[in-house]
PDB file of N, CA and C in Angstrom:
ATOM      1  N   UNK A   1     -39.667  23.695   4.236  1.00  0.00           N
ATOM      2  CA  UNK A   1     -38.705  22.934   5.006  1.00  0.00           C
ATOM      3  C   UNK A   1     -38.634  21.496   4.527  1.00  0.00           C
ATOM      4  N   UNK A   2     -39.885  20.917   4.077  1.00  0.00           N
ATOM      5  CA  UNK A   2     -39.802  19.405   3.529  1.00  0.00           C
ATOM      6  C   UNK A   2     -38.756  19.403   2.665  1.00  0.00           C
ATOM      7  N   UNK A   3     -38.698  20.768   1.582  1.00  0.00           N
ATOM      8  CA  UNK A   3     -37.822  20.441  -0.004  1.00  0.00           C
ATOM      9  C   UNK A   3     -36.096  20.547   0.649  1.00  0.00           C
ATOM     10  N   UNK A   4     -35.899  21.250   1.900  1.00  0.00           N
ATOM     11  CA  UNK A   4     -34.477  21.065   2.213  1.00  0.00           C
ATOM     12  C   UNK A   4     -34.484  19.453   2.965  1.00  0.00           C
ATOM     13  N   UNK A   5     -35.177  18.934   3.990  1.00  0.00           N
ATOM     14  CA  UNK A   5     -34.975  17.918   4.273  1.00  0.00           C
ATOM     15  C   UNK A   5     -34.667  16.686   3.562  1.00  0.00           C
ATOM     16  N   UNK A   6     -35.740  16.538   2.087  1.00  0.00           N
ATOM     17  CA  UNK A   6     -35.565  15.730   1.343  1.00  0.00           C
ATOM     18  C   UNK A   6     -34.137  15.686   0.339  1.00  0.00           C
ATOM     19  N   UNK A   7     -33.740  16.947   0.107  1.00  0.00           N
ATOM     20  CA  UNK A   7     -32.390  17.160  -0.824  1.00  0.00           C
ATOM     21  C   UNK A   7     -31.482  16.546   0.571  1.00  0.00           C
ATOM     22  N   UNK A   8     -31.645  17.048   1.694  1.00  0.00           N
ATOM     23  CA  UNK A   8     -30.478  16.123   2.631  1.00  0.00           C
ATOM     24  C   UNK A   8     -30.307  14.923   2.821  1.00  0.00           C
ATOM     25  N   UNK A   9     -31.466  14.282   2.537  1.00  0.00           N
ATOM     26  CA  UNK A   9     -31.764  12.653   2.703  1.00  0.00           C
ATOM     27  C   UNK A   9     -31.123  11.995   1.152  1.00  0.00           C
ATOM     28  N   UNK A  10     -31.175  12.757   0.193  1.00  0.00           N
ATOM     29  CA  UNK A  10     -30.608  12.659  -1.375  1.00  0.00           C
ATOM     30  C   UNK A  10     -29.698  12.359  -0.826  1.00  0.00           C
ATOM     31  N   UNK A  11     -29.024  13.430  -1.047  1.00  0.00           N
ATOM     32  CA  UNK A  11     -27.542  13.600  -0.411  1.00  0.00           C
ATOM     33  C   UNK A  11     -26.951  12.733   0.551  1.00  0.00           C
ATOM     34  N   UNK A  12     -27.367  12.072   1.700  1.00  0.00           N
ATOM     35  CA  UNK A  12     -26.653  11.237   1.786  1.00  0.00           C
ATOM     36  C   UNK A  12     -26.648  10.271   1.706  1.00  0.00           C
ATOM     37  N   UNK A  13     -27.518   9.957   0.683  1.00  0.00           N
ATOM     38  CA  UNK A  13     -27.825   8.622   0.343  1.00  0.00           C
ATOM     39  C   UNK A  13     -26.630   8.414  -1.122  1.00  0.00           C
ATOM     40  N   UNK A  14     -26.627   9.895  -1.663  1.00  0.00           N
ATOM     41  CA  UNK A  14     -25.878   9.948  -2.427  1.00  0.00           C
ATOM     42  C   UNK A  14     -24.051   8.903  -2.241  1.00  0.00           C
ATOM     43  N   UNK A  15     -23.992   9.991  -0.809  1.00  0.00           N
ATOM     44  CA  UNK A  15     -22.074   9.831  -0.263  1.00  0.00           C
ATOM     45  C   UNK A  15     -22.418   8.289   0.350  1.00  0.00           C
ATOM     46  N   UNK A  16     -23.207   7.754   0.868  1.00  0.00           N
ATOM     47  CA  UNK A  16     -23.344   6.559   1.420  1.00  0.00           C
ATOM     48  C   UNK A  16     -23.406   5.385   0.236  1.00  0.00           C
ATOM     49  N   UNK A  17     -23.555   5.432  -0.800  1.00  0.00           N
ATOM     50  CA  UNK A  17     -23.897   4.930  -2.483  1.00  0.00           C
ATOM     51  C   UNK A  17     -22.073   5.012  -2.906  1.00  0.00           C
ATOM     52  N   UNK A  18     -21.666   5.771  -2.913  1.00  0.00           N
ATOM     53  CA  UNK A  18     -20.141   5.892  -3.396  1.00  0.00           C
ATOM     54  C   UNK A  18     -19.321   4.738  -2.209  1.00  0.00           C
ATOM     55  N   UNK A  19     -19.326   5.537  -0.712  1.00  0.00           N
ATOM     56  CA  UNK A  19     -18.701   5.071  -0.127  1.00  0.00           C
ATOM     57  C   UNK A  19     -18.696   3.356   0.121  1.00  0.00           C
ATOM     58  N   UNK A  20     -20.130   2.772  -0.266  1.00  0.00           N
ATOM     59  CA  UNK A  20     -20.474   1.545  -0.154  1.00  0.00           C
ATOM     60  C   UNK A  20     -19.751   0.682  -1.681  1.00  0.00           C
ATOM     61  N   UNK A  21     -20.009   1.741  -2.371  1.00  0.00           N
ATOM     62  CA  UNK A  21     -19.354   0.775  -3.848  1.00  0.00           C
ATOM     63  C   UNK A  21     -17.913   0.908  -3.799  1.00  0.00           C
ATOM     64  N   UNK A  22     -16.883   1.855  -3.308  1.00  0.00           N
ATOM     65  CA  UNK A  22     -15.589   2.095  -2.978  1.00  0.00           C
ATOM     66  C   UNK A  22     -14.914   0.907  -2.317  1.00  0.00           C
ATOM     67  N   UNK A  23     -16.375   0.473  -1.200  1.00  0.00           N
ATOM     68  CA  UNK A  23     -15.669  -0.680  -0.232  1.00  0.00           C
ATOM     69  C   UNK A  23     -16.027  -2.018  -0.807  1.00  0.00           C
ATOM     70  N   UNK A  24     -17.079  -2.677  -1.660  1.00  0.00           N
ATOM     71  CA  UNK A  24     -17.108  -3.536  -2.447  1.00  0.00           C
ATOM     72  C   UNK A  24     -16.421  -3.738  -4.026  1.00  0.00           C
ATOM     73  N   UNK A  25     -15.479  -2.920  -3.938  1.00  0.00           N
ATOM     74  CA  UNK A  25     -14.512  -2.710  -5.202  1.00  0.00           C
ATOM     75  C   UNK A  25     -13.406  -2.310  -5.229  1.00  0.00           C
ATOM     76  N   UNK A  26     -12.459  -3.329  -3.847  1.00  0.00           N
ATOM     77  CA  UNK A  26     -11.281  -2.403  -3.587  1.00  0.00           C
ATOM     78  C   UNK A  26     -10.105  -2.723  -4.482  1.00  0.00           C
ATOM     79  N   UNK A  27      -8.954  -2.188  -4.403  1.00  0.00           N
ATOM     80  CA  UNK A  27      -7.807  -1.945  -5.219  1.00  0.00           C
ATOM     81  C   UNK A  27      -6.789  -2.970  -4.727  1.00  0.00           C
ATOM     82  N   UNK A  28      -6.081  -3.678  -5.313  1.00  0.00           N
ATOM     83  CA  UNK A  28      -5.304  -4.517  -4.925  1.00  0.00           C
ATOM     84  C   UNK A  28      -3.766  -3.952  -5.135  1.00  0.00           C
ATOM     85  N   UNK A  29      -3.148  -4.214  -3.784  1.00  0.00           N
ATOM     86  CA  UNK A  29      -1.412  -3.805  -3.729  1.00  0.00           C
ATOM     87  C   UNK A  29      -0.712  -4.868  -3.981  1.00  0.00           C
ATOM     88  N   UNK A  30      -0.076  -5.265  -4.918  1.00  0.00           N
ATOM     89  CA  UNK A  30       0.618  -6.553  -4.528  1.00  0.00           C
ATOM     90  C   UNK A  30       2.275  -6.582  -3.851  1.00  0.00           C
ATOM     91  N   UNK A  31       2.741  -6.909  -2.643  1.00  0.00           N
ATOM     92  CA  UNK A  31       3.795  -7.137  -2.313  1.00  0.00           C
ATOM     93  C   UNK A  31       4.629  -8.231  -1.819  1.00  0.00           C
ATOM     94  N   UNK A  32       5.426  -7.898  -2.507  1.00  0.00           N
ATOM     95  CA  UNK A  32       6.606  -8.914  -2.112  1.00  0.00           C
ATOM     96  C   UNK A  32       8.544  -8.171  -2.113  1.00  0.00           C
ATOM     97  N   UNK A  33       8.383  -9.714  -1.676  1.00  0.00           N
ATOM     98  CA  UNK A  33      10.210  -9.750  -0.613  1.00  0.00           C
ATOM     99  C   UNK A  33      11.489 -10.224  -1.157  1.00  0.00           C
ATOM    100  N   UNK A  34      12.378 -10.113  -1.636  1.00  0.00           N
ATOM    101  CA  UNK A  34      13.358 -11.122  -2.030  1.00  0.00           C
ATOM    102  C   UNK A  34      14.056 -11.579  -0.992  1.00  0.00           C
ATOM    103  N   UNK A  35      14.978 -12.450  -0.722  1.00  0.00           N
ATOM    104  CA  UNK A  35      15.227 -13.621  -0.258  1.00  0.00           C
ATOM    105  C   UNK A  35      16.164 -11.788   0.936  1.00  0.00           C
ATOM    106  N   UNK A  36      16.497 -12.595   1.709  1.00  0.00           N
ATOM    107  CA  UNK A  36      17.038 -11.796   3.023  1.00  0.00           C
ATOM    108  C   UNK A  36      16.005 -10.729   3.720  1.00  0.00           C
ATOM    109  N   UNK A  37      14.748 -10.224   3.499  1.00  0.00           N
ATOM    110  CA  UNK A  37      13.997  -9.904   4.629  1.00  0.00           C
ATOM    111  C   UNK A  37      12.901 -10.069   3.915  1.00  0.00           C
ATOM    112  N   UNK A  38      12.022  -9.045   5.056  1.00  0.00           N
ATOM    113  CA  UNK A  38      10.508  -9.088   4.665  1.00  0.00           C
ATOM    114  C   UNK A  38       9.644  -8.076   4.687  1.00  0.00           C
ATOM    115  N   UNK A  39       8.476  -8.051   4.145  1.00  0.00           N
ATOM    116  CA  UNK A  39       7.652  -6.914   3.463  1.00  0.00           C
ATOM    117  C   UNK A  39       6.744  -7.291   4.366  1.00  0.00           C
ATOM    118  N   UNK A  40       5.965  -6.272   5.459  1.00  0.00           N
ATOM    119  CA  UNK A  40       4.723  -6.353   6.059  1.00  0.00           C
ATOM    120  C   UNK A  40       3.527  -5.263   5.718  1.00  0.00           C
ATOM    121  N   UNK A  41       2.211  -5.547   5.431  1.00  0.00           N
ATOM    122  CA  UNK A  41       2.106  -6.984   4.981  1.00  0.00           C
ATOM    123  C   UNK A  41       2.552  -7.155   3.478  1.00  0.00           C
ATOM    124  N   UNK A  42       2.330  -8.700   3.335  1.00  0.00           N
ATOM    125  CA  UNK A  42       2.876  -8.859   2.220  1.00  0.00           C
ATOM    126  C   UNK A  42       1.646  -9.869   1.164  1.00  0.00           C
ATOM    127  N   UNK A  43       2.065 -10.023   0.167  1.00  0.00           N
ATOM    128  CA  UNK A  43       0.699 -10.647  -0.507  1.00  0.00           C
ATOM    129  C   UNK A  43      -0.232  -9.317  -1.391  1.00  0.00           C
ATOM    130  N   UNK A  44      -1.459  -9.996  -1.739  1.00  0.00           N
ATOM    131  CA  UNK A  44      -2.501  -9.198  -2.379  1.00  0.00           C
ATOM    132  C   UNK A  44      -3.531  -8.370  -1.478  1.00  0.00           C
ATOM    133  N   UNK A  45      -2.590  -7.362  -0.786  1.00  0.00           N
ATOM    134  CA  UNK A  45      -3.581  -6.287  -0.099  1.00  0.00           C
ATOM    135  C   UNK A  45      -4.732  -5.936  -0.648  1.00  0.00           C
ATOM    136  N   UNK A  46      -5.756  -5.989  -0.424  1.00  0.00           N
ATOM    137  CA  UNK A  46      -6.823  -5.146  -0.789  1.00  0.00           C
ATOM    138  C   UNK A  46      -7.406  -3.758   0.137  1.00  0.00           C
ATOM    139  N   UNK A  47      -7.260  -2.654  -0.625  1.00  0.00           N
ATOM    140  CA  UNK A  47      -7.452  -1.207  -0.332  1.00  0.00           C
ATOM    141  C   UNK A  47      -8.745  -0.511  -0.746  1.00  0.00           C
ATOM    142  N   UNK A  48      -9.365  -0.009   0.253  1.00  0.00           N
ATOM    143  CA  UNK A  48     -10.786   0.767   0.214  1.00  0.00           C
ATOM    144  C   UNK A  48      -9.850   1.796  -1.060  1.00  0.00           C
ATOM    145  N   UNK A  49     -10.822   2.240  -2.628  1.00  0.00           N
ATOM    146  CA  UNK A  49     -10.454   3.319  -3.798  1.00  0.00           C
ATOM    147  C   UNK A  49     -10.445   4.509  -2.227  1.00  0.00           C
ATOM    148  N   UNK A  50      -9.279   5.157  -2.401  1.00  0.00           N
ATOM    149  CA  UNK A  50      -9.308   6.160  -1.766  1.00  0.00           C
ATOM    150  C   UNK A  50      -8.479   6.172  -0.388  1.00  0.00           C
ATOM    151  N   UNK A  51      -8.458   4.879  -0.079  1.00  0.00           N
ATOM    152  CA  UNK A  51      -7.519   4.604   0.916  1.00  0.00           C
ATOM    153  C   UNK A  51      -6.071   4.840   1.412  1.00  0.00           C
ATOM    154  N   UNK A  52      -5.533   4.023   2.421  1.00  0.00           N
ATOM    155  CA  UNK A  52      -4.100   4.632   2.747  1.00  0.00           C
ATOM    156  C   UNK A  52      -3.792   2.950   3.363  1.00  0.00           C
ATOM    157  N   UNK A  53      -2.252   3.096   2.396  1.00  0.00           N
ATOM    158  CA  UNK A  53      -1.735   1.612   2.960  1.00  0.00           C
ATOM    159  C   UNK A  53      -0.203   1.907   3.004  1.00  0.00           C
ATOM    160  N   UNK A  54       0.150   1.587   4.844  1.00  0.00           N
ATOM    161  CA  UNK A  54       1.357   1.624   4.750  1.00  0.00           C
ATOM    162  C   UNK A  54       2.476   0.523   4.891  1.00  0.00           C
ATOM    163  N   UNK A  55       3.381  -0.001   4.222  1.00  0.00           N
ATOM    164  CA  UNK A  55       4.640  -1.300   4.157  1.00  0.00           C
ATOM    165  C   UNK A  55       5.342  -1.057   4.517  1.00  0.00           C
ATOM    166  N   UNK A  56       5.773  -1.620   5.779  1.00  0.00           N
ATOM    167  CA  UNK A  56       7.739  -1.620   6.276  1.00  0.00           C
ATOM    168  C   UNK A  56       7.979  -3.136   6.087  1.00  0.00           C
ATOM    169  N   UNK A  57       9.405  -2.345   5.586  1.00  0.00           N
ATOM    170  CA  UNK A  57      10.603  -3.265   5.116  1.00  0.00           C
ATOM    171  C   UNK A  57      11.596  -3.564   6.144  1.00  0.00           C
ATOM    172  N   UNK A  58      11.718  -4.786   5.938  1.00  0.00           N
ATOM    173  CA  UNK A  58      12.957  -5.488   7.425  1.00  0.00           C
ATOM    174  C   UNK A  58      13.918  -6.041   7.044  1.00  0.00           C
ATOM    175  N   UNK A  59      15.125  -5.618   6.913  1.00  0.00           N
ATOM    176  CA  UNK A  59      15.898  -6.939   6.463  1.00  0.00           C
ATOM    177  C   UNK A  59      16.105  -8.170   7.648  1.00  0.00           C
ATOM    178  N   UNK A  60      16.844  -9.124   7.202  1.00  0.00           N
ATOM    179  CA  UNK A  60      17.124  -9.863   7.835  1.00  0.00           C
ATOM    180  C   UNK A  60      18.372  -9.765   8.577  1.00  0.00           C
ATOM    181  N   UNK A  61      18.671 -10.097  10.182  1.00  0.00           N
ATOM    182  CA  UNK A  61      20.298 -10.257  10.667  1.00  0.00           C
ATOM    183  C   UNK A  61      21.308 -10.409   8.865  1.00  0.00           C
ATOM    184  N   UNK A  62      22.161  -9.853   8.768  1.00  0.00           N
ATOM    185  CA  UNK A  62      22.751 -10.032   7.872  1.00  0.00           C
ATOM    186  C   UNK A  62      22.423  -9.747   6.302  1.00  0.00           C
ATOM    187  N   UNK A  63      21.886  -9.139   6.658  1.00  0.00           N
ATOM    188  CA  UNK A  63      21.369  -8.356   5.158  1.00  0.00           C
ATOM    189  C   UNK A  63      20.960  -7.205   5.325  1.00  0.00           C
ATOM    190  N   UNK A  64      20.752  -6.310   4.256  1.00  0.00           N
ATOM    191  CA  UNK A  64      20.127  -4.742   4.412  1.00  0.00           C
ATOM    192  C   UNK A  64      19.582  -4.634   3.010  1.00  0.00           C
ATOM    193  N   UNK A  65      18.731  -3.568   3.031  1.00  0.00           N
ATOM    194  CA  UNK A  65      17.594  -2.862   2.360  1.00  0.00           C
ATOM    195  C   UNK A  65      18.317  -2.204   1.399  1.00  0.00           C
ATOM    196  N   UNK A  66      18.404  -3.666  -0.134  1.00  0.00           N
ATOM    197  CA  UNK A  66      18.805  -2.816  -1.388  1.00  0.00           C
ATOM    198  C   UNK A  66      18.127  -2.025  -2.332  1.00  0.00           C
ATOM    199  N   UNK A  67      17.162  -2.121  -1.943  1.00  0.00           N
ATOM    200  CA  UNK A  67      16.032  -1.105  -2.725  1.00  0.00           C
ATOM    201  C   UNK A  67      14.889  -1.528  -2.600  1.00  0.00           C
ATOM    202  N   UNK A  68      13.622  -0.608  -2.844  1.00  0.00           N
ATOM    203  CA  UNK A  68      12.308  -1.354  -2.849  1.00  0.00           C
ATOM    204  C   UNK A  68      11.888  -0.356  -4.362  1.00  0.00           C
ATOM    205  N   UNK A  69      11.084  -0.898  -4.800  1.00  0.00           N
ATOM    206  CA  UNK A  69      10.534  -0.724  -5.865  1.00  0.00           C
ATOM    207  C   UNK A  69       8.505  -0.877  -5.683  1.00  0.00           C
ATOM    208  N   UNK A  70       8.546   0.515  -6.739  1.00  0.00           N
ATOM    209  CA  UNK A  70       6.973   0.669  -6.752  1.00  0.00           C
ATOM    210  C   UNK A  70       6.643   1.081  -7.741  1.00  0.00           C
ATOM    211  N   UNK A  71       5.829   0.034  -8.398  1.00  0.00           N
ATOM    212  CA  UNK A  71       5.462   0.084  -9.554  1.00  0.00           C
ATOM    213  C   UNK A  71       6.114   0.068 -10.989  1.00  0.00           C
ATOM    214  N   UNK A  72       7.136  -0.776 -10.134  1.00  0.00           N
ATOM    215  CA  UNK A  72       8.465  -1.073 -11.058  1.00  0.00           C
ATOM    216  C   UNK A  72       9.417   0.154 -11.045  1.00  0.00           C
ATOM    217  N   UNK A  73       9.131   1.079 -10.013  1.00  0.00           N
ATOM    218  CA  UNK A  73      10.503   2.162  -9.988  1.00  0.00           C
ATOM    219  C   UNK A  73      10.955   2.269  -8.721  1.00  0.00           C
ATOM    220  N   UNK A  74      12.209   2.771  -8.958  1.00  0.00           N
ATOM    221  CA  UNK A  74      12.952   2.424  -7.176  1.00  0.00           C
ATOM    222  C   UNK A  74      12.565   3.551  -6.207  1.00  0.00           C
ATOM    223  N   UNK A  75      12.366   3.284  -5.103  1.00  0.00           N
ATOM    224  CA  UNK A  75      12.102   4.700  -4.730  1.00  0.00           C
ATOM    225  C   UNK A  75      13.219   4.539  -3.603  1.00  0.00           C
ATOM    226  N   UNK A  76      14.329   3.918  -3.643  1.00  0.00           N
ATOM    227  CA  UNK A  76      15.373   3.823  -2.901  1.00  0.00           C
ATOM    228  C   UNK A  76      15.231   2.569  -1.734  1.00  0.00           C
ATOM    229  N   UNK A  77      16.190   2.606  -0.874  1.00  0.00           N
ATOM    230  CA  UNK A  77      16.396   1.709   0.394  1.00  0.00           C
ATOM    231  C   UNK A  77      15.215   2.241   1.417  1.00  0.00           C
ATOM    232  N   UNK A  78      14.547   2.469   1.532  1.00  0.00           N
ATOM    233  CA  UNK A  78      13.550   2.792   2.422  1.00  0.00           C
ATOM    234  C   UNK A  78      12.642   1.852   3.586  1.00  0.00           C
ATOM    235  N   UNK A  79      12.812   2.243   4.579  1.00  0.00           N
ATOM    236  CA  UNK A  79      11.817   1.001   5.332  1.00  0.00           C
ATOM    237  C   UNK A  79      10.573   1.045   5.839  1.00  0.00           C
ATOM    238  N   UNK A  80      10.039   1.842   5.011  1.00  0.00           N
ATOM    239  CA  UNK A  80       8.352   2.522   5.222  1.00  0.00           C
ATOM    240  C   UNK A  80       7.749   2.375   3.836  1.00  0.00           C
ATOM    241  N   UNK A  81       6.957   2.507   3.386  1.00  0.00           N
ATOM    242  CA  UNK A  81       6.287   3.002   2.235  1.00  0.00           C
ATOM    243  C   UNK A  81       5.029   3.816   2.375  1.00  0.00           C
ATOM    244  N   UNK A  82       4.618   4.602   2.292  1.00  0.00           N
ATOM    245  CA  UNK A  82       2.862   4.564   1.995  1.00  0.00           C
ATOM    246  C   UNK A  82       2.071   5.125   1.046  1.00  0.00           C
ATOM    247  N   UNK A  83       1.261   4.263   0.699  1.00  0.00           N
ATOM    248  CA  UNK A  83       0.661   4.615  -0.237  1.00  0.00           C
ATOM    249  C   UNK A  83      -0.755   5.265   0.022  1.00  0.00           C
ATOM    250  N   UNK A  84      -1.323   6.429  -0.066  1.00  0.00           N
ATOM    251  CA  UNK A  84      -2.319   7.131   0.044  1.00  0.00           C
ATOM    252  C   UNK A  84      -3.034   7.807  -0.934  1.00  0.00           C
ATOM    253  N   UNK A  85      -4.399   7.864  -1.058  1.00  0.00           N
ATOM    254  CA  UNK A  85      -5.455   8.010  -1.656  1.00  0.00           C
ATOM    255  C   UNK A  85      -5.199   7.395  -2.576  1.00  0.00           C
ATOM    256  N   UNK A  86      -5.160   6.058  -2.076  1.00  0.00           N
ATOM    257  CA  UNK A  86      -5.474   4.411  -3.240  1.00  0.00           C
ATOM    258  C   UNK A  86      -6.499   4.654  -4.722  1.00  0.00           C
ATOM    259  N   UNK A  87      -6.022   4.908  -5.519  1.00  0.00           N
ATOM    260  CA  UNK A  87      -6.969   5.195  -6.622  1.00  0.00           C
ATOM    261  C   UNK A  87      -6.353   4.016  -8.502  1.00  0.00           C
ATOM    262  N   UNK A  88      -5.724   3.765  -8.007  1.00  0.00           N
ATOM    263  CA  UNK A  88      -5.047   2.208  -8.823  1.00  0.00           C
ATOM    264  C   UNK A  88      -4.614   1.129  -8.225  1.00  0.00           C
ATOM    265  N   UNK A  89      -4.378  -0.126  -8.923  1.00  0.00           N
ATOM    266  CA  UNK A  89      -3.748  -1.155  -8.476  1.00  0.00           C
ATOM    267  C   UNK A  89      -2.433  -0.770  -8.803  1.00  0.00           C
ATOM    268  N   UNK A  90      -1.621  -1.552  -7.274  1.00  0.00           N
ATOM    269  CA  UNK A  90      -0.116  -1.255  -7.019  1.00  0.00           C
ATOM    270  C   UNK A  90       0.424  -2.471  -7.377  1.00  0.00           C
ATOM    271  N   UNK A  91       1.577  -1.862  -7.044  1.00  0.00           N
ATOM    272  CA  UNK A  91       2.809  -3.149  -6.895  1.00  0.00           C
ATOM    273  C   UNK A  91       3.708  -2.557  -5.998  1.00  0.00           C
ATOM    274  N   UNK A  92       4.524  -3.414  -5.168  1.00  0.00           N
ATOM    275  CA  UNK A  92       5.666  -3.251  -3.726  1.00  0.00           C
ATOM    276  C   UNK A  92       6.787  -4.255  -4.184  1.00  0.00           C
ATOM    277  N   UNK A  93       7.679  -4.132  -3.946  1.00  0.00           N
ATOM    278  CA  UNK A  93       8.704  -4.985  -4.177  1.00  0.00           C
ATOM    279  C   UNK A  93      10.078  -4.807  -2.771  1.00  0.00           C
ATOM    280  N   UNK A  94      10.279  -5.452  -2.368  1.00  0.00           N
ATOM    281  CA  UNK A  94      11.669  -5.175  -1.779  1.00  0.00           C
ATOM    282  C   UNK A  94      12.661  -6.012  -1.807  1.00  0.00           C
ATOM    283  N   UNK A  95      14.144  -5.483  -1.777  1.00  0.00           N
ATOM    284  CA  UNK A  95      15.000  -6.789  -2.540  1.00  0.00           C
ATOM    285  C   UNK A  95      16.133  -6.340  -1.448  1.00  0.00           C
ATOM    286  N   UNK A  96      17.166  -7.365  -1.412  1.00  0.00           N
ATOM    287  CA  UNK A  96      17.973  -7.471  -0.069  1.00  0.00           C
ATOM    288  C   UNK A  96      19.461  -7.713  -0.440  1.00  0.00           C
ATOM    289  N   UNK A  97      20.447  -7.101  -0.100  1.00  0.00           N
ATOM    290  CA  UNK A  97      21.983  -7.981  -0.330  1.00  0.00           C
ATOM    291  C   UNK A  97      22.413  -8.419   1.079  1.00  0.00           C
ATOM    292  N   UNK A  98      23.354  -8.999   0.945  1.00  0.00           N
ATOM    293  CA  UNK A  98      23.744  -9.322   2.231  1.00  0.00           C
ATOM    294  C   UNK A  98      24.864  -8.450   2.722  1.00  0.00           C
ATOM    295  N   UNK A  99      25.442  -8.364   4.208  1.00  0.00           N
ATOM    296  CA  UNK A  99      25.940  -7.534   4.358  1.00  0.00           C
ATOM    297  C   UNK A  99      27.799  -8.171   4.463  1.00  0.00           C
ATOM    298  N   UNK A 100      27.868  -6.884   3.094  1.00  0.00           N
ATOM    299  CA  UNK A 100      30.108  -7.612   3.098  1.00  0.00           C
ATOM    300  C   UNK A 100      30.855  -7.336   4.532  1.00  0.00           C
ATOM    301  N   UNK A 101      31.416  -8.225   4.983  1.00  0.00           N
ATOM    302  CA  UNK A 101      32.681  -7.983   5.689  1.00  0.00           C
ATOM    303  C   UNK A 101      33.710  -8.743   5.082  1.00  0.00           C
ATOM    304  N   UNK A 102      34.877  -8.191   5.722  1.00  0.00           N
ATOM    305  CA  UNK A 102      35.996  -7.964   5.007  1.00  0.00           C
ATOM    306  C   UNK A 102      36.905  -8.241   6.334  1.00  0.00           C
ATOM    307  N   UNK A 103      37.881  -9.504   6.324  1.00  0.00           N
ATOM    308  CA  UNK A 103      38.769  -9.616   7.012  1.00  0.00           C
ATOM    309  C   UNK A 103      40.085  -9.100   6.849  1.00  0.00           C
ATOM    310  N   UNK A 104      40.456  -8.444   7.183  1.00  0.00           N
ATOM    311  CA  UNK A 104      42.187  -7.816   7.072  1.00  0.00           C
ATOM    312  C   UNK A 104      43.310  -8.852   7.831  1.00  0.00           C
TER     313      UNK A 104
END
């Protein structure tokens, strides 16, 4: 019974060794906004390797959601993002037009 107890005490000393270096070595998201709304949060997120990070997009009164971009590709007008099982450094982008009216 000692040789199973001791392989269990390994063991989680093992997953406790990963999970501790995961959280002293996290992954950075970087996001940002162009001019008419805003990215929450925004800045140099830092993400537990393995993690889950989610961004909504807002435009501003008078503007709307011309695309957001991740990782330099569009993934459309969207006002959510998330990114899950964090295993690289990101990038977020969201960019804004304003909204046309048209007098007749």
């Amino acid at each position: 019974m000692k040789g199973v107890l001791v392989t269990l005490v390994l063991c989680a000393a093992v997953v406790l060794s990963a999970v501790s270096a995961a959280a002293e070595n996290p992954l950075t998201i970087t996001a940002s906004a162009g001019i008419g709304g805003v990215i929450d949060p925004v800045g140099e997120v830092l993400v537990a390797q393995g993690g889950d990070q989610t961004f909504t997009i807002t435009a501003d009164v008078g503007h709307y959601i011309a695309d957001v971009a991740v990782d330099g590709v569009s993934v459309g007008a969207v006002g959510t993002y998330a990114f899950t099982a964090v295993d690289a450094d990101h990038s977020i982008t969201a960019s804004f037009s304003p909204v046309q009216t048209w007098i007749s």
